[in-house]
C-alpha atoms as a PDB file:
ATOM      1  CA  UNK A   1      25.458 -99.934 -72.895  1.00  0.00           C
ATOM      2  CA  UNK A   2      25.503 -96.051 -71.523  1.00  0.00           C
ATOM      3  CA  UNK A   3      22.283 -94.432 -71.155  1.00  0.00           C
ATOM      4  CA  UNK A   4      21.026 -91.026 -69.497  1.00  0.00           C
ATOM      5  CA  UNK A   5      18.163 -91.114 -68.255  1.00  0.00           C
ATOM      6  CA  UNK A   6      15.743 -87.777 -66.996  1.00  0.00           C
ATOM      7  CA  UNK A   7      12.772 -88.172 -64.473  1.00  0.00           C
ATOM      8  CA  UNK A   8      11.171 -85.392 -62.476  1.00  0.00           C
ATOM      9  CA  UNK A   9       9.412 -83.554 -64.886  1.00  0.00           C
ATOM     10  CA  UNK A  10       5.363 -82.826 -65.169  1.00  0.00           C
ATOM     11  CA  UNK A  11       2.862 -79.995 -64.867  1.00  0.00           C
ATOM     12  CA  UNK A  12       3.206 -77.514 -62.315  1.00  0.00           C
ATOM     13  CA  UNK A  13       1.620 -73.931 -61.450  1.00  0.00           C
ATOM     14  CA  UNK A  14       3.178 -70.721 -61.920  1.00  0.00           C
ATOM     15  CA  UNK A  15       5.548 -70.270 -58.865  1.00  0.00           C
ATOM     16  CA  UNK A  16       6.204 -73.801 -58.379  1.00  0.00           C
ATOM     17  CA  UNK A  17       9.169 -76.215 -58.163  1.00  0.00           C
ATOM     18  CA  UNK A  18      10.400 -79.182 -59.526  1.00  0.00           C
ATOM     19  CA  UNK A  19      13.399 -81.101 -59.157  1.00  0.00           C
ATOM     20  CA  UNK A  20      15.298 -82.799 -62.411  1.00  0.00           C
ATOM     21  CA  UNK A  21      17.581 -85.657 -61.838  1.00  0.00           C
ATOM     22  CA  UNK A  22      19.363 -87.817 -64.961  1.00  0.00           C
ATOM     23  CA  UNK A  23      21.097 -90.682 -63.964  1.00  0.00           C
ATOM     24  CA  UNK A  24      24.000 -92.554 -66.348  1.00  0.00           C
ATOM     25  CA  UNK A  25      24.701 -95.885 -65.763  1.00  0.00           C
ATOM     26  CA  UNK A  26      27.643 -97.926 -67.793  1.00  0.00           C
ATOM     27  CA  UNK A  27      31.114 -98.169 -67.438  1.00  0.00           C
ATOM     28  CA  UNK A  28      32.215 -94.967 -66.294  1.00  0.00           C
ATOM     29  CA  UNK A  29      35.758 -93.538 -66.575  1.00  0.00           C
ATOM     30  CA  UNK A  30      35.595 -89.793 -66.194  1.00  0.00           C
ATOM     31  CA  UNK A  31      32.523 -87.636 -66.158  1.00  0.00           C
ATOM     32  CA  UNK A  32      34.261 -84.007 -67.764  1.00  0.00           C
ATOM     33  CA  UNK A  33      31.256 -81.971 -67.682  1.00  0.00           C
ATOM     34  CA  UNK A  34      27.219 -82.112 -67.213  1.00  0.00           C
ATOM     35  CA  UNK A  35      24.940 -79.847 -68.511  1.00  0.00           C
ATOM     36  CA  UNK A  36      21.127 -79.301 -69.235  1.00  0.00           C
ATOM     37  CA  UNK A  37      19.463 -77.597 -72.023  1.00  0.00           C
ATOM     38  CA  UNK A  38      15.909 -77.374 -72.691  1.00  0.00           C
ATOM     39  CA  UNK A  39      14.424 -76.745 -76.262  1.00  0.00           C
ATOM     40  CA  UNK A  40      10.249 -75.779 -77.331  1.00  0.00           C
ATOM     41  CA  UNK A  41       9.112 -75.862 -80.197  1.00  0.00           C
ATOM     42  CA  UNK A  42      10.162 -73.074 -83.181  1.00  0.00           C
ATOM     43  CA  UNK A  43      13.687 -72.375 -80.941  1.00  0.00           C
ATOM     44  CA  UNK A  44      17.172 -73.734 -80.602  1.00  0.00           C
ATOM     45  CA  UNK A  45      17.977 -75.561 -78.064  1.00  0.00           C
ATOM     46  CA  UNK A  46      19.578 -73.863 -75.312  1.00  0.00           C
ATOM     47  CA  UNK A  47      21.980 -74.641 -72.402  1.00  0.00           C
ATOM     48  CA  UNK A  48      20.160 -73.906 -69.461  1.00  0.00           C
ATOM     49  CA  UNK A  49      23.376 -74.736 -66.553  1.00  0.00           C
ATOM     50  CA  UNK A  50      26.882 -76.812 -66.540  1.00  0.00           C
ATOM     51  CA  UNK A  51      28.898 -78.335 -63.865  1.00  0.00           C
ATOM     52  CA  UNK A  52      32.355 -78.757 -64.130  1.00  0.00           C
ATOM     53  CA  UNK A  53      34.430 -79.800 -61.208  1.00  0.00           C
ATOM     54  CA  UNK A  54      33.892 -76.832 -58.997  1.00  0.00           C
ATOM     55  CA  UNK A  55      32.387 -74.244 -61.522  1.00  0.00           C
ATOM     56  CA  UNK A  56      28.665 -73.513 -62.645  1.00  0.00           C
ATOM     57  CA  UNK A  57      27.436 -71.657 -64.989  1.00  0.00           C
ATOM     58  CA  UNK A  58      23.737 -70.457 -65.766  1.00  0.00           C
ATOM     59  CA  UNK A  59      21.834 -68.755 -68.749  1.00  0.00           C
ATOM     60  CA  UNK A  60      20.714 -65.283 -67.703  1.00  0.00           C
ATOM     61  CA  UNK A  61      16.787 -66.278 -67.767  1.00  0.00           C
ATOM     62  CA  UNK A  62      17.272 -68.995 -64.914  1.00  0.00           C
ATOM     63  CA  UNK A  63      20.144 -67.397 -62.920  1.00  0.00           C
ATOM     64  CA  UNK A  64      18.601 -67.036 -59.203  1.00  0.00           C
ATOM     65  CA  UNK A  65      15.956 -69.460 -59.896  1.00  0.00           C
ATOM     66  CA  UNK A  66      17.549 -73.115 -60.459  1.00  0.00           C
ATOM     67  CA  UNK A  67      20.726 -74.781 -59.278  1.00  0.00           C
ATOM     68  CA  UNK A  68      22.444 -77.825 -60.726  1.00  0.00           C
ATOM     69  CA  UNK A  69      24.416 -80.315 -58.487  1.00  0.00           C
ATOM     70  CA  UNK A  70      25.618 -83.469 -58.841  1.00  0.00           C
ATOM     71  CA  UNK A  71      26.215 -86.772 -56.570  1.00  0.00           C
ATOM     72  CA  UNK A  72      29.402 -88.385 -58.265  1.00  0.00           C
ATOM     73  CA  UNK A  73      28.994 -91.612 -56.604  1.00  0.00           C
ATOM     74  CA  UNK A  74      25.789 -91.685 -57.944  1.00  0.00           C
ATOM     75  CA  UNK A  75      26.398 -91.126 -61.372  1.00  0.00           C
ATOM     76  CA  UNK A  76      23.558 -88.192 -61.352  1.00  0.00           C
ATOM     77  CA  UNK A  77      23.044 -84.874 -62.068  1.00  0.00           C
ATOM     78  CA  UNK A  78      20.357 -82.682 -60.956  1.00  0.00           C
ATOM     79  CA  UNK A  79      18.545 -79.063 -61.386  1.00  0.00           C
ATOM     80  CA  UNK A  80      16.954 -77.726 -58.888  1.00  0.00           C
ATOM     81  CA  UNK A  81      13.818 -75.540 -60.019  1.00  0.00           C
ATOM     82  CA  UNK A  82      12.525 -72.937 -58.010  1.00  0.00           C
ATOM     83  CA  UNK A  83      10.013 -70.023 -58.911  1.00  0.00           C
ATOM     84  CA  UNK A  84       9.028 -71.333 -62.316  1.00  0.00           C
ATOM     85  CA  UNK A  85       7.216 -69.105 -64.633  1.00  0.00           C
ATOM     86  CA  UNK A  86       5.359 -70.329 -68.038  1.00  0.00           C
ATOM     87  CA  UNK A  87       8.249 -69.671 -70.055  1.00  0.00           C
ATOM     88  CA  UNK A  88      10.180 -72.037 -68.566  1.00  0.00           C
ATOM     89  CA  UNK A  89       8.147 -74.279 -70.082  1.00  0.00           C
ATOM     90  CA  UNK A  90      10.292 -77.351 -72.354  1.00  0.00           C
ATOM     91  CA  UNK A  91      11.795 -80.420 -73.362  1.00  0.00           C
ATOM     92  CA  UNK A  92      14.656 -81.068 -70.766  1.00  0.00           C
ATOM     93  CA  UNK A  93      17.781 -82.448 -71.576  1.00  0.00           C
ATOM     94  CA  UNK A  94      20.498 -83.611 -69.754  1.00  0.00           C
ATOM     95  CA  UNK A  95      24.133 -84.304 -71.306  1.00  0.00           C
ATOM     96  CA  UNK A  96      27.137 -85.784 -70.053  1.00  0.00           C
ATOM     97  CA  UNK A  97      30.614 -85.137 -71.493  1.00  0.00           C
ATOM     98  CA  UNK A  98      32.658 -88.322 -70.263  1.00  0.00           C
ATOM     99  CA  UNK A  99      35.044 -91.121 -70.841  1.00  0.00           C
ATOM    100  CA  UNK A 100      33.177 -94.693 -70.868  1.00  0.00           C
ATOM    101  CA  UNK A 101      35.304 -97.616 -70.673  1.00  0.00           C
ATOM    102  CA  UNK A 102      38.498 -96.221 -71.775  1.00  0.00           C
ATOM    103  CA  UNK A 103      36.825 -95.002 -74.806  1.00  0.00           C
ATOM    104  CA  UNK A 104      37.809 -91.497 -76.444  1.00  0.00           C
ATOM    105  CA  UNK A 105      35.958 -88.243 -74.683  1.00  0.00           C
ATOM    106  CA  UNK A 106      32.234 -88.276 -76.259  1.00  0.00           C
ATOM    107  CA  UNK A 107      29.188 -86.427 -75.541  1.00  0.00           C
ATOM    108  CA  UNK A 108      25.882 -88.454 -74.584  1.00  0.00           C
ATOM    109  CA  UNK A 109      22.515 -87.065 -74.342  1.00  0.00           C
ATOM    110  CA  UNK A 110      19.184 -88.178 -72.304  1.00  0.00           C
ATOM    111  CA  UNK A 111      15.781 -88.463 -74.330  1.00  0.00           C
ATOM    112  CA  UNK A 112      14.170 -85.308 -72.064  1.00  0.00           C
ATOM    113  CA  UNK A 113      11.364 -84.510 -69.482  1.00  0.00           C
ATOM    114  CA  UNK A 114       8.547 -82.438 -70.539  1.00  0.00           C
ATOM    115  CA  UNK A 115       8.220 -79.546 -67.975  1.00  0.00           C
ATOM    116  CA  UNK A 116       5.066 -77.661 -68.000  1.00  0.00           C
ATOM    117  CA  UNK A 117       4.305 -74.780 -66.216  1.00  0.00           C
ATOM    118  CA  UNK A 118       0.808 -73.295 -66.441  1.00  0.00           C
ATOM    119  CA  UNK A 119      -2.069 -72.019 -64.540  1.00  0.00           C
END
């Protein structure tokens, strides 16, 4: 029944922005901690921000450049994308750590956004 869900992603030039948003629906108990990662081909994946309570936390490639936020009555998280270069080009994934319906503490992923940035 619990599902993430990404939307905002697409092609964009060199300098650009874009603005990611995942939404989980189902029976939510506690949301712990959201992240994003992104992942292209021939590389690990790799955690691109978290949100936990009051605390972020950014790779050193995107620090300056995107923000993550979330709306807790919404169920969302979002990243905020600002001055995009090509090699921020990926898959992006969103992941939730959470309790759903008074079931143990479990990680759930989206299926990704492709971002593209070229000129």
């Amino acid at each position: 029944q619990v599902q993430l869900v990404e939307s905002g992603g697409g092609l964009v030039q060199p300098g650009g922005s874009l603005r990611l948003s995942c939404v989980a629906s189902g029976s939510i108990f506690r949301v712990y901690v959201m992240k994003w990662y992104r992942q292209t081909p021939g590389k690990q994946r790799e955690l691109v921000a978290a949100i936990s309570g009051g605390t972020t936390n950014y790779a050193d490639s995107v620090k300056g450049r995107f923000t993550i936020s979330t709306d807790n009555a919404k169920n969302t998280v979002y990243l905020q994308m600002n001055s995009l270069k090509p090699e921020d080009t990926a898959v992006y994934y969103c992941n939730a750590n959470m309790r759903v319906d008074g079931s143990p503490r479990y990680d759930y992923w989206g299926q990704g956004t492709q971002v593209t940035v070229s000129s």
